[in-house]
Protein backbone atom coordinates (compact mmCIF):
# COMPACT_ATOMS: atom_id res chain seq x y z
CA UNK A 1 45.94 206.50 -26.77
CA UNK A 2 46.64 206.05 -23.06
CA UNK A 3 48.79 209.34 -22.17
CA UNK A 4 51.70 208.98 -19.94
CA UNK A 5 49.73 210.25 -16.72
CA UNK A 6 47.09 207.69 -17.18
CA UNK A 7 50.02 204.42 -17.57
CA UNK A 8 51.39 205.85 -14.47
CA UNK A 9 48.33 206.38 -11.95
CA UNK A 10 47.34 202.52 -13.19
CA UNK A 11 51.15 201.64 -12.34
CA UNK A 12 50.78 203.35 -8.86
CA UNK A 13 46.85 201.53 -8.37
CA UNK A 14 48.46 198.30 -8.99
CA UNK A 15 51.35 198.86 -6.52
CA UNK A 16 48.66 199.71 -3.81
CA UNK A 17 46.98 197.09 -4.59
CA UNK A 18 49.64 194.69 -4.58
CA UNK A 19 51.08 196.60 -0.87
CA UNK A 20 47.41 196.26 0.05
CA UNK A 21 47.64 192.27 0.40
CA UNK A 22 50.92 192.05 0.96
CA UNK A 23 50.14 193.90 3.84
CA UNK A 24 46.58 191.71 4.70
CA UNK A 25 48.48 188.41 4.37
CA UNK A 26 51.44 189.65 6.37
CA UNK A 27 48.74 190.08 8.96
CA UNK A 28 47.22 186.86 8.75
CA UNK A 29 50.67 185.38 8.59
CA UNK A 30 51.20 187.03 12.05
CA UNK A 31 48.21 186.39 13.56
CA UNK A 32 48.13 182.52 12.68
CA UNK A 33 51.70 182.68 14.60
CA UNK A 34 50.37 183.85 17.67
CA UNK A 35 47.51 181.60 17.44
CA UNK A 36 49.47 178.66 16.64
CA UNK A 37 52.24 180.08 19.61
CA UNK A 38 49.10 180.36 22.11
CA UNK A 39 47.92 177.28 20.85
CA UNK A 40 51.20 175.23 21.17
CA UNK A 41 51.76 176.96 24.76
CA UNK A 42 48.18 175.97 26.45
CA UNK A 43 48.97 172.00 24.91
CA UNK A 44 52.29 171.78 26.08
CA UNK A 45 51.51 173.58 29.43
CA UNK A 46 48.43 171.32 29.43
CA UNK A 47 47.73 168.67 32.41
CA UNK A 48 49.00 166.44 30.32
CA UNK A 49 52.19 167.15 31.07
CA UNK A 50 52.10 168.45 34.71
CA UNK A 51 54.00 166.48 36.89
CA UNK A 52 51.60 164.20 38.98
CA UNK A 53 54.16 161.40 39.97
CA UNK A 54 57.41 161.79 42.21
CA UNK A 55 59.10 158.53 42.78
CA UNK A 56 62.66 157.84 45.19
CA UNK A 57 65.67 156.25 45.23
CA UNK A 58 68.06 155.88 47.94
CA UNK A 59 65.66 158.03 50.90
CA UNK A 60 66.53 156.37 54.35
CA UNK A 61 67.37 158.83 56.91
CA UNK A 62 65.35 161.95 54.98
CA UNK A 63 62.07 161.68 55.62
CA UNK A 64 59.97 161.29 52.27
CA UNK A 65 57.24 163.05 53.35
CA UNK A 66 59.22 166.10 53.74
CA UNK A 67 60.80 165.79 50.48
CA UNK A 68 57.48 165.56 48.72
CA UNK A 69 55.88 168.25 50.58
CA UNK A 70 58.43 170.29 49.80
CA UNK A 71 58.36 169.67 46.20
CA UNK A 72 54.63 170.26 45.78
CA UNK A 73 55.00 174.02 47.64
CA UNK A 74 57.81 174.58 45.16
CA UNK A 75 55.96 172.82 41.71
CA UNK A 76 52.88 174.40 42.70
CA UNK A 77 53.95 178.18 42.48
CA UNK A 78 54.03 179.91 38.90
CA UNK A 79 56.59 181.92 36.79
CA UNK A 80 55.29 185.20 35.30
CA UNK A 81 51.89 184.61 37.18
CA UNK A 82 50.69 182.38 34.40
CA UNK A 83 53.12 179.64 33.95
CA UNK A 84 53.20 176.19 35.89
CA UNK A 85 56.24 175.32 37.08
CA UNK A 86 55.27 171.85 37.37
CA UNK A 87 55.27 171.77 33.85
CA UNK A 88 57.63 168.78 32.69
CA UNK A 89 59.17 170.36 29.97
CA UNK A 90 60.41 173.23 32.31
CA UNK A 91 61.42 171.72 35.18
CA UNK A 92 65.18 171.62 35.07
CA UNK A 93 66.69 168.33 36.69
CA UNK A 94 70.33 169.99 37.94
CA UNK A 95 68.63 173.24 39.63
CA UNK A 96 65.86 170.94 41.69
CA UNK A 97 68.27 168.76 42.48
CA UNK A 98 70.47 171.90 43.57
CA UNK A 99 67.40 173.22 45.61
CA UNK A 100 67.32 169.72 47.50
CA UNK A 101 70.34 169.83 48.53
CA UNK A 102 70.77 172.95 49.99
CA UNK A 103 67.61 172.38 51.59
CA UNK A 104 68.09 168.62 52.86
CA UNK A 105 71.14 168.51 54.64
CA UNK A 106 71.28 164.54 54.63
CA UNK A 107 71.36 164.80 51.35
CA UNK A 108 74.72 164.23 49.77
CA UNK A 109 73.98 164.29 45.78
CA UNK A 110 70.43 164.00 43.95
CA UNK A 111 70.55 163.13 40.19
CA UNK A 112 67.28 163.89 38.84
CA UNK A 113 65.32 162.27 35.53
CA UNK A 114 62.69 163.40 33.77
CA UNK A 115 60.01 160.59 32.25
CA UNK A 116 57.80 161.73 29.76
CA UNK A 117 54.88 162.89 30.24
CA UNK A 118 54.35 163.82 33.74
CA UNK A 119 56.60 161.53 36.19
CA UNK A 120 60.15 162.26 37.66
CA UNK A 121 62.36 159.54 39.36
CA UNK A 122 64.55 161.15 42.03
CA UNK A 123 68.10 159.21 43.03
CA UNK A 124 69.57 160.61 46.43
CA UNK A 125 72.45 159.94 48.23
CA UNK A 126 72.70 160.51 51.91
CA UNK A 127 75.64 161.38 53.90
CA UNK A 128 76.87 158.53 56.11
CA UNK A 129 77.41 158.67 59.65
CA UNK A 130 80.74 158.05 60.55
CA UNK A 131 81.29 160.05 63.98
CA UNK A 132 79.47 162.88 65.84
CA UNK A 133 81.23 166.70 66.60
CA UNK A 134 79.86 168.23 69.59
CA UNK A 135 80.18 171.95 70.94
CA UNK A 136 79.01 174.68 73.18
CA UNK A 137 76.99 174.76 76.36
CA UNK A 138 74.83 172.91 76.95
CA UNK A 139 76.44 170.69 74.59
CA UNK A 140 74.90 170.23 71.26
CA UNK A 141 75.81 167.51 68.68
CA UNK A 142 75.97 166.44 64.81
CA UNK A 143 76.60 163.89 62.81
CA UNK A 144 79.19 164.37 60.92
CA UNK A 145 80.69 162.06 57.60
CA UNK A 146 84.00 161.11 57.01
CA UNK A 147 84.69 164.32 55.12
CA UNK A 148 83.91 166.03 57.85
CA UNK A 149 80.90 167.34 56.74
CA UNK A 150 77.72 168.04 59.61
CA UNK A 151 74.99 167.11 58.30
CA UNK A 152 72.23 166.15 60.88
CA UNK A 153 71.46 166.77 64.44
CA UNK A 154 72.34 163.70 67.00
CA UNK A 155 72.26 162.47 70.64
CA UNK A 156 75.24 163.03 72.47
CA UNK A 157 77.11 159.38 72.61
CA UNK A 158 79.70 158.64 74.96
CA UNK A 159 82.41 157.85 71.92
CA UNK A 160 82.83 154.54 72.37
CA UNK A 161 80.25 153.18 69.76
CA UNK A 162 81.21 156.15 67.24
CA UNK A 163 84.23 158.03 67.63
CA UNK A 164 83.28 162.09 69.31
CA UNK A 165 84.83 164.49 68.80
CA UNK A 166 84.39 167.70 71.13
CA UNK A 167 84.87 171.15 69.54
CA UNK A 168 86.36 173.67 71.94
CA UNK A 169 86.62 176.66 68.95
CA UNK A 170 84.60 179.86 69.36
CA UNK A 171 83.18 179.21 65.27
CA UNK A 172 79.44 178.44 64.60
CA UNK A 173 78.85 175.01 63.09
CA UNK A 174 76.42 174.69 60.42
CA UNK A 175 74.84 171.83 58.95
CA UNK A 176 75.87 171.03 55.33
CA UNK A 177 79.20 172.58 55.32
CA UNK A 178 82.35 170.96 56.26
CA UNK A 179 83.52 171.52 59.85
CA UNK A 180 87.34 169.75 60.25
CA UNK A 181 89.68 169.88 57.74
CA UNK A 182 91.26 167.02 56.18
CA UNK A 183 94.30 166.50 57.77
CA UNK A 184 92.43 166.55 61.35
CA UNK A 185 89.79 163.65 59.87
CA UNK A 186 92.86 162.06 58.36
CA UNK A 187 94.59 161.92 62.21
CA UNK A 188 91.61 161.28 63.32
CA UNK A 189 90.17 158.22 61.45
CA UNK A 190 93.88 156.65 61.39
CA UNK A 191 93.90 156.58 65.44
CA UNK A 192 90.39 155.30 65.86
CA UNK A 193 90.71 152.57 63.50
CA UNK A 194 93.72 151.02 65.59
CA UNK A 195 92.14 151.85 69.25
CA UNK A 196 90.20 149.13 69.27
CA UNK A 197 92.93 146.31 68.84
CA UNK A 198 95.73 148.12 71.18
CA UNK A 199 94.77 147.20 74.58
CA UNK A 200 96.49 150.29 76.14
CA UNK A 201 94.16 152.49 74.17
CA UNK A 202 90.41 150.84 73.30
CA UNK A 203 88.35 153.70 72.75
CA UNK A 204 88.47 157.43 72.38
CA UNK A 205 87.14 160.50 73.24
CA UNK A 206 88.37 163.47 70.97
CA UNK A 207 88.55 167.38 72.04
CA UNK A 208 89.64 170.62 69.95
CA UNK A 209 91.56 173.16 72.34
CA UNK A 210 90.43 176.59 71.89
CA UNK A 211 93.43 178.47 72.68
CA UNK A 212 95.95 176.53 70.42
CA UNK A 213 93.78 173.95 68.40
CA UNK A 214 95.65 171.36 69.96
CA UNK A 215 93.86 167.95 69.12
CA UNK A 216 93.46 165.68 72.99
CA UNK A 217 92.37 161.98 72.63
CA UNK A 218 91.62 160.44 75.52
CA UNK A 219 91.47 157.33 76.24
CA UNK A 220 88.97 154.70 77.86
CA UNK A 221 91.68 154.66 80.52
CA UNK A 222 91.61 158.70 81.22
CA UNK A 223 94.85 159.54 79.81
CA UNK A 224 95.26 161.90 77.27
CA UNK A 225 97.52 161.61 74.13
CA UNK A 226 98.55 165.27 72.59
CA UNK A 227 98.64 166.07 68.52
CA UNK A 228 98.53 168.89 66.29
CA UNK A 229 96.71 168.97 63.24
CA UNK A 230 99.74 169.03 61.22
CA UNK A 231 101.22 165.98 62.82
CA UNK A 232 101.57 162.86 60.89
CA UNK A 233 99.51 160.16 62.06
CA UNK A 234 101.75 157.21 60.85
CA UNK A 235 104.78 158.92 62.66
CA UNK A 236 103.12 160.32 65.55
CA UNK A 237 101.28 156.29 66.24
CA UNK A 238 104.47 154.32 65.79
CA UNK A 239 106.26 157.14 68.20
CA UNK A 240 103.22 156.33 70.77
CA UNK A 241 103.12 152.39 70.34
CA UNK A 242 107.34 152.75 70.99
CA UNK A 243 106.60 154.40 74.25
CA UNK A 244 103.97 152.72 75.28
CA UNK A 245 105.76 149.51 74.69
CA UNK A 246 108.90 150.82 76.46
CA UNK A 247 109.56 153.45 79.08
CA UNK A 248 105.74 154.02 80.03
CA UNK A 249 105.25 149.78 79.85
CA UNK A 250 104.20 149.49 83.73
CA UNK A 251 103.20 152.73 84.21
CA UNK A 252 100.36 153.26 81.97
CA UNK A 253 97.38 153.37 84.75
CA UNK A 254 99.40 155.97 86.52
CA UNK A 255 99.79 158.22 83.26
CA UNK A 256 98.19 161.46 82.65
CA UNK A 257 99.14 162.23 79.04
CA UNK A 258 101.80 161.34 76.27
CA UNK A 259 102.40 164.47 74.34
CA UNK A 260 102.90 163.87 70.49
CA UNK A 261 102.78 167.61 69.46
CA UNK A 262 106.97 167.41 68.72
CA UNK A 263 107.88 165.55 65.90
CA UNK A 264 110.03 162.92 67.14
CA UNK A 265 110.25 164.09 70.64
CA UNK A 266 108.17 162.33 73.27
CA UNK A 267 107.31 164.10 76.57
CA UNK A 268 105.23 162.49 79.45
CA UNK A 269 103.55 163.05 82.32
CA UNK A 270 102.35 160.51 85.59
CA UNK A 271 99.90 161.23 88.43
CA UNK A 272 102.72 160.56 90.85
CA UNK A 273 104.92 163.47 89.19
């Protein structure tokens, strides 16, 4: 008869046994995971799908060349020493098309697609040029969009093919950022648009006072008209076009500004005063 010690050293064999290769396959188990992980990672981080093909939409005034050079410095370097960033699957469309932007300062937007395997399609938008801001000494200039935003560096035009607009204000102007405020591209825009068809006014030339931020156009005829940012251009116009119409008629040549800064209140000044 089996005694009692001998049933329980073959129960206690067995359960080593059993632990024993629960134990080897648990191994195995493990180890096929990191070979089929390691496996899984070279394939997908394969050439197969490294990006080899950058293609553009909407690139005018940024040159290509620059965009794609700047690309292959940035999809060339590696994360964690080992990993290609140029790796499709990795590459995050929002955050390139961040890094663009912030580094392109013609660029507006860029909406970025991945297409499987290895290609991307890039879709910019560029800022449009819609006037140029000018400052310092020696004068340097920007173009500038109708937000108001700088975005490139330009030649410093005379205003009368785009409007210019001169800032006097001790601030440092940076491209990409906005540099005038709304209301001031508002009063802006809405005076320039109807220069052209009021003979007493044709063209301007637009300045930023440092000392109280008062806004100066002049005009083609070298008289200057007075605002404020806050003033409303629809007002402050139909207040000039009264004047200009009425008291100051047959005296325009001999004026040397029309001050808009009050409301409803029109002041004036002529050479001969």
């Amino acid at each position: 008869m089996t005694t009692y010690r001998g049933r329980h050293k073959l129960k206690t064999k067995k359960r080593r046994r059993v632990r024993s290769i629960f134990r080897r396959k648990s191994i195995y188990i493990f180890l096929g995971l990191i070979v089929c992980i390691v496996g899984l990672f070279i394939y997908f981080t394969s050439k197969q799908f490294q990006v080899d093909d950058v293609s553009f939409v909407g690139l005018s005034q940024t040159p290509e060349a620059d965009v794609r050079e700047y690309l292959d410095v940035k999809l060339s370097q590696k994360k964690l020493l080992v990993i290609p960033t140029n790796v499709i699957w990795l590459i995050s469309p929002s955050d390139l098309a961040l890094d663009l932007t912030h580094t392109f300062s013609t660029l507006k937007s860029v909406i970025i697609k991945r297409k499987f395997p290895r290609s991307l399609e890039i879709t910019a938008v560029e800022f449009a040029g819609w006037g140029v801001l000018c400052h310092g000494e020696p004068e340097e200039c920007f173009w500038i969009d109708q937000g108001g935003v700088a975005f490139d560096h330009a030649p410093g035009f005379s205003g009368v093919i785009v409007p210019k607009i001169r800032d006097n204000r001790d601030r440092e102007l940076k491209l990409g950022e906005r540099q005038l405020s709304d209301k001031i591209m508002r009063l802006i825009a809405y005076f320039d648009e109807r220069a052209v068809s009021n003979s007493y006014l044709q063209s301007f030339q637009y300045a930023i006072d440092a000392r109280d931020q008062t806004i100066r156009l002049t005009t083609r005829g070298g008289w200057d008209i007075l605002l404020l940012e806050a003033s409303n251009p629809e007002s402050a116009y139909k207040n000039l076009k009264t004047a200009l119409e009425g008291e100051i008629k047959n005296k325009v040549s001999d004026l040397v500004y029309v001050d808009l800064r009050f409301d409803n209140r029109i002041f004036y000044k002529f050479k001969s005063e």
